[in-house]
Structure formats: structure tokens, C-alpha cells
Protein backbone atom coordinates (compact mmCIF):
# COMPACT_ATOMS: atom_id res chain seq x y z
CA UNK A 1 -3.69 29.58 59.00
CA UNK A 2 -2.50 26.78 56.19
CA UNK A 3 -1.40 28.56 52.76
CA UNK A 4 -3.00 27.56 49.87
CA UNK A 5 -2.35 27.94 45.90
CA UNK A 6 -5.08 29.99 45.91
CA UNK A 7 -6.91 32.28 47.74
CA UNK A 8 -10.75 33.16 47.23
CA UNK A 9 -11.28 36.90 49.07
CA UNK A 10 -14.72 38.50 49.96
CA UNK A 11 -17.13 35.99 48.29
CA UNK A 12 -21.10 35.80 48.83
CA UNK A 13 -21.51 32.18 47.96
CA UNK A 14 -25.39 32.49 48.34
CA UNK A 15 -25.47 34.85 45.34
CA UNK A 16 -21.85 33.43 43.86
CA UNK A 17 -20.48 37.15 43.31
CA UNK A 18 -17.04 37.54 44.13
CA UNK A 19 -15.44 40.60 45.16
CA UNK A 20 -12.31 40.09 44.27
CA UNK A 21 -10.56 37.36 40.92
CA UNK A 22 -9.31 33.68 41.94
CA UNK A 23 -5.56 34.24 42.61
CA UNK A 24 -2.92 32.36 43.32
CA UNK A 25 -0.61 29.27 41.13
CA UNK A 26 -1.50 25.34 40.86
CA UNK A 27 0.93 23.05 39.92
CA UNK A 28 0.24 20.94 37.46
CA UNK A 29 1.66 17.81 36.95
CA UNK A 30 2.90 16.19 33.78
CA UNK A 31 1.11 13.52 31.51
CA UNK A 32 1.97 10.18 31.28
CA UNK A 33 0.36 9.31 27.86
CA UNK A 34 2.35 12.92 26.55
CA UNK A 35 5.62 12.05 27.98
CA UNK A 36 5.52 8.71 26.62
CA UNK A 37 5.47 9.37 23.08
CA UNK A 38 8.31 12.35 23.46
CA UNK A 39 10.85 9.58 24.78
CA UNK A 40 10.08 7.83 22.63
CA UNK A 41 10.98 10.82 19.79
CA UNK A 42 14.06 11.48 21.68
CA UNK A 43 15.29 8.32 19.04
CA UNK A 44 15.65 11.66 16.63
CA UNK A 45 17.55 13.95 18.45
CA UNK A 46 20.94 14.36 17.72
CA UNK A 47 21.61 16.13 20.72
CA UNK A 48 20.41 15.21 24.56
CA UNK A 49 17.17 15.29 25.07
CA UNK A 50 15.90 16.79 28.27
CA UNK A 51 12.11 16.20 29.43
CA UNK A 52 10.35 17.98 32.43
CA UNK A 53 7.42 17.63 34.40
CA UNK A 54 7.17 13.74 33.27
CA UNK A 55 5.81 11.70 35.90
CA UNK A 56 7.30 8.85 38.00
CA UNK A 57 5.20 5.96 37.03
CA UNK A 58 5.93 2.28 35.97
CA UNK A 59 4.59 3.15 32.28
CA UNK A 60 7.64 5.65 32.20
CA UNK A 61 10.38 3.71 33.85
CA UNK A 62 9.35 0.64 31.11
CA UNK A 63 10.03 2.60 28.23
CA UNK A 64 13.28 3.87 30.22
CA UNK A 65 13.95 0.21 29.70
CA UNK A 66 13.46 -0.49 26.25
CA UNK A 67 15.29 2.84 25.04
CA UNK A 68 18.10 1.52 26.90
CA UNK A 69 17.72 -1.94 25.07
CA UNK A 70 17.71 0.93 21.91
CA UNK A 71 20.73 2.42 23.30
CA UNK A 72 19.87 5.43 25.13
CA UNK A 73 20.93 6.26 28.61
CA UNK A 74 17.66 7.76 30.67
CA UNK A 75 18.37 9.73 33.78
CA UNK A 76 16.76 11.53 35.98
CA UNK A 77 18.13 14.44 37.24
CA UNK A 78 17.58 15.72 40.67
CA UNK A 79 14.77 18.45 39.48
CA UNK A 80 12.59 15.33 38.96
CA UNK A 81 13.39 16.45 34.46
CA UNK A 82 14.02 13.38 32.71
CA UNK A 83 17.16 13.35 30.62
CA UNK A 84 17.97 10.73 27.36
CA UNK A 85 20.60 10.60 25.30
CA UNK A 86 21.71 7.92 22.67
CA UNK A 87 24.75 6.20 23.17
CA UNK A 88 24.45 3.58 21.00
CA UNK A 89 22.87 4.49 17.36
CA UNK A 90 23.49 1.24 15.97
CA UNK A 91 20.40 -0.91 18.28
CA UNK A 92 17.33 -1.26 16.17
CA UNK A 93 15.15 -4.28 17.48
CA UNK A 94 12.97 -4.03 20.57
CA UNK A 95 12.31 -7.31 21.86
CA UNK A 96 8.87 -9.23 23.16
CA UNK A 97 10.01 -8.93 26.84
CA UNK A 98 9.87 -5.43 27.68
CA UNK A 99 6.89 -4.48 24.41
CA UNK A 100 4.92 -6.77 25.78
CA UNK A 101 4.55 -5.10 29.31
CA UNK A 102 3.04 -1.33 28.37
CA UNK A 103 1.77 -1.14 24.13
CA UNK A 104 2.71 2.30 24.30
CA UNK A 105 6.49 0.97 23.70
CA UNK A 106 5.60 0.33 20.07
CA UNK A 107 5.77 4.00 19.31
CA UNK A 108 9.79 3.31 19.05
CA UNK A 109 9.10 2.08 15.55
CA UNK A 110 8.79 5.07 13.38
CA UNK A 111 11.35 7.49 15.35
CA UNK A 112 13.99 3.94 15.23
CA UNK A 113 12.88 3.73 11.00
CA UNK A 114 13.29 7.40 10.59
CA UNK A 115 16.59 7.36 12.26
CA UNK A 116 18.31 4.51 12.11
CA UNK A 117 16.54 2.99 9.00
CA UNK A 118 15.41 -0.75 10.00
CA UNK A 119 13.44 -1.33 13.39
CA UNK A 120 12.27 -4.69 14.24
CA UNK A 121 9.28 -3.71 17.50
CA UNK A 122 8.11 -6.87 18.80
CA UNK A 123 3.89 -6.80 18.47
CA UNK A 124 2.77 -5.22 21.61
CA UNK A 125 0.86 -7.66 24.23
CA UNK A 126 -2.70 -7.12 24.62
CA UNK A 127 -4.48 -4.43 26.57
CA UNK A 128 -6.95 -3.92 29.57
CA UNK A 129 -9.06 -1.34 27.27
CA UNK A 130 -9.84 -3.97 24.34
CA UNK A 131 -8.59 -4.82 21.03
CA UNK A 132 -6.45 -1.55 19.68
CA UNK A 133 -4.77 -3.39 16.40
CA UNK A 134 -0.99 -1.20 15.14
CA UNK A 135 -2.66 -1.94 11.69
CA UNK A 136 -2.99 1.79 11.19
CA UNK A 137 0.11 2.20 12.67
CA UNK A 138 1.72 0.13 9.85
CA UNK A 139 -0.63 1.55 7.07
CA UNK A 140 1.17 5.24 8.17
CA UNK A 141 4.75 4.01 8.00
CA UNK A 142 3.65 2.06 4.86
CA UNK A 143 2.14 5.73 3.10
CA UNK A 144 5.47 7.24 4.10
CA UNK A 145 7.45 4.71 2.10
CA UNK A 146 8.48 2.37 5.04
CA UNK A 147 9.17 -1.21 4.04
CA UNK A 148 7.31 -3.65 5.95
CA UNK A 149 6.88 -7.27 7.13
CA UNK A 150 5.84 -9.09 10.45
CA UNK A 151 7.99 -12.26 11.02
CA UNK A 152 7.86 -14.60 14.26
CA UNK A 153 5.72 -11.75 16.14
CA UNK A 154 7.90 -8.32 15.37
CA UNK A 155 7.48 -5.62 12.83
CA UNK A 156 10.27 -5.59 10.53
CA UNK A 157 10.78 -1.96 9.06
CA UNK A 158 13.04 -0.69 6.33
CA UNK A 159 13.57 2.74 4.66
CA UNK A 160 16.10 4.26 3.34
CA UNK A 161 14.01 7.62 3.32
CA UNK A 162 10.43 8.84 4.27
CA UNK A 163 8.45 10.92 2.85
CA UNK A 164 5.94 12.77 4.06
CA UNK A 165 2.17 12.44 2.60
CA UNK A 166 -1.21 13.39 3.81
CA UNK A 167 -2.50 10.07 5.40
CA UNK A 168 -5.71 9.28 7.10
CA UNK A 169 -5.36 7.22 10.30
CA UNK A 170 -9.16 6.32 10.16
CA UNK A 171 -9.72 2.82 10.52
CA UNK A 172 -13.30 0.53 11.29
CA UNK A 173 -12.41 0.72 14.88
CA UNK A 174 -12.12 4.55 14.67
CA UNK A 175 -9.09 6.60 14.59
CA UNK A 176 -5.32 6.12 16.19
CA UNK A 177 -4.10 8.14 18.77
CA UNK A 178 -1.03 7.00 19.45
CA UNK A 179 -0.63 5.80 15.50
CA UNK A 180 0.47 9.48 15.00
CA UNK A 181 3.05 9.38 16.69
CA UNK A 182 4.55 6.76 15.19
């Protein structure tokens, strides 16, 4: 008989009564659209970062890419845990070439302002889903006391300091998800 991660003992389906609890573990895998935003907050650490459970998926690899263009080394260590670590804190511009491929890359901006203080994120390419502007995106960093501009197709972003504020991400297309973790 084949294992499974769980085992169902004793049960009357006609009736669905159950002699005995669901038992047993399920692995789960990680999230793609949670592991994204967390390398891209590795930016912050001071320290190596070390990530488990993220996923092997072109998405992921991509932003491996452009953190490297940030200067961070991305690993992946035999367990399948992702490891990053900056090795190079002086990188702040994130060019078309590698944005352009997944838009999730643009949430470099606000860990590269908060750490580094100046980001240039090319505009991220356009997306199978629809229109999803980084207006509110900007209008965050902007309420936080980031300094910005777009020239030739990149956000250019200075601060010296954020602060933080109560800001609402609202906008006429509804809300930002991935706005908040910028």
C-alpha cells in the first residue's frame, strides 16, 4: 500500500461521519508573489539574508538577476533556501533590460531609496493582466519624503531620510498590492 500525507480512518462517506480526525502533514510550497517582494527587501539587511521555501520559477531567477545588477550575490543552497547577500552597496540603478521582463522588479525602488538613498528603476514593461500604473507606488515614496522624477523612462529617487506617515494607496483603479511593498 502507497503512503500518503494523510490518512482518513473508519469513515461512512454516505452519512460523512468520521470516526477518527484527518491526520497526517502536507507540504506546502512557497509563494512566488511573497518571495518576490522579500528579495527584494533583502536591499535592507545588513546581514545575509536567507529565504526558504521560495520557489524555482523564472519570476524568481529574474529578480536574482537584477539584485545582482544591484550588487547582491543570490544563491541557492542545496536545501532548495535561497540565500542573498550584498556585496556591492554602492549600485543604485536598475536598468530597462531585466525591469522590463517581470513588473514585480520595480519593488527594488523603495528598499534601494531607503538604503542606499538614490535609485533610478527603469518603468516596468507592460503586463498580461492590464494596465497596473506605479503611480501609487510613487505617490507612497513621495508621502514618505522621497524625491522624485521620471527621466528617459526610469524613476529617479532621492532621500536623504524617510519618514514614515499614514498613506492611503487607494487609487481610481483600486488599491496597490505590491505598492506596499515598495
Amino acid at each position: 500500500k502507497q503512503k500518503t500525507a494523510y490518512e482518513i480512518k473508519e469513515c461512512d462517506w454516505s452519512s460523512d461521519v468520521c470516526s477518527s480526525d484527518l491526520e497526517g502533514t502536507v507540504g506546502v510550497s512557497g509563494s512566488k508573489n511573497a518571495a518576490l517582494p522579500m528579495m527584494a527587501a533583502a536591499i535592507l539587511a545588513e546581514e545575509p539574508v536567507r529565504l526558504a521555501g521560495v520557489p524555482r520559477l523564472a519570476d524568481v531567477e529574474t529578480l536574482g538577476w537584477v539584485l545582482g545588477e544591484l550588487g547582491l550575490e543570490i544563491e541557492r543552497a542545496p536545501g532548495g533556501d535561497l540565500l542573498i547577500e550584498t556585496v556591492d552597496s554602492h549600485r543604485t540603478r536598475a536598468g530597462w533590460k531585466l525591469v522590463r521582463r517581470m513588473r514585480a522588479s520595480f519593488c527594488v525602488l523603495g528598499p534601494l531609496l531607503a538604503r542606499r538613498g538614490r535609485a533610478v528603476v527603469s518603468l516596468p514593461g507592460g503586463c498580461n493582466i492590464g494596465p497596473r500604473p506605479v503611480d501609487l507606488h510613487l505617490k507612497g515614496l513621495a508621502a514618505l519624503g522621497a524625491d522624485l522624477k521620471v527621466e528617459h523612462g526610469s524613476v529617479v529617487a532621492r532621500a536623504s531620510r524617510l519618514v514614515g506617515t499614514t498613506i492611503d494607496l487607494g487609487g481610481p483603479r483600486g488599491p496597490t498590492v505590491t505598492g506596499t511593498a515598495n
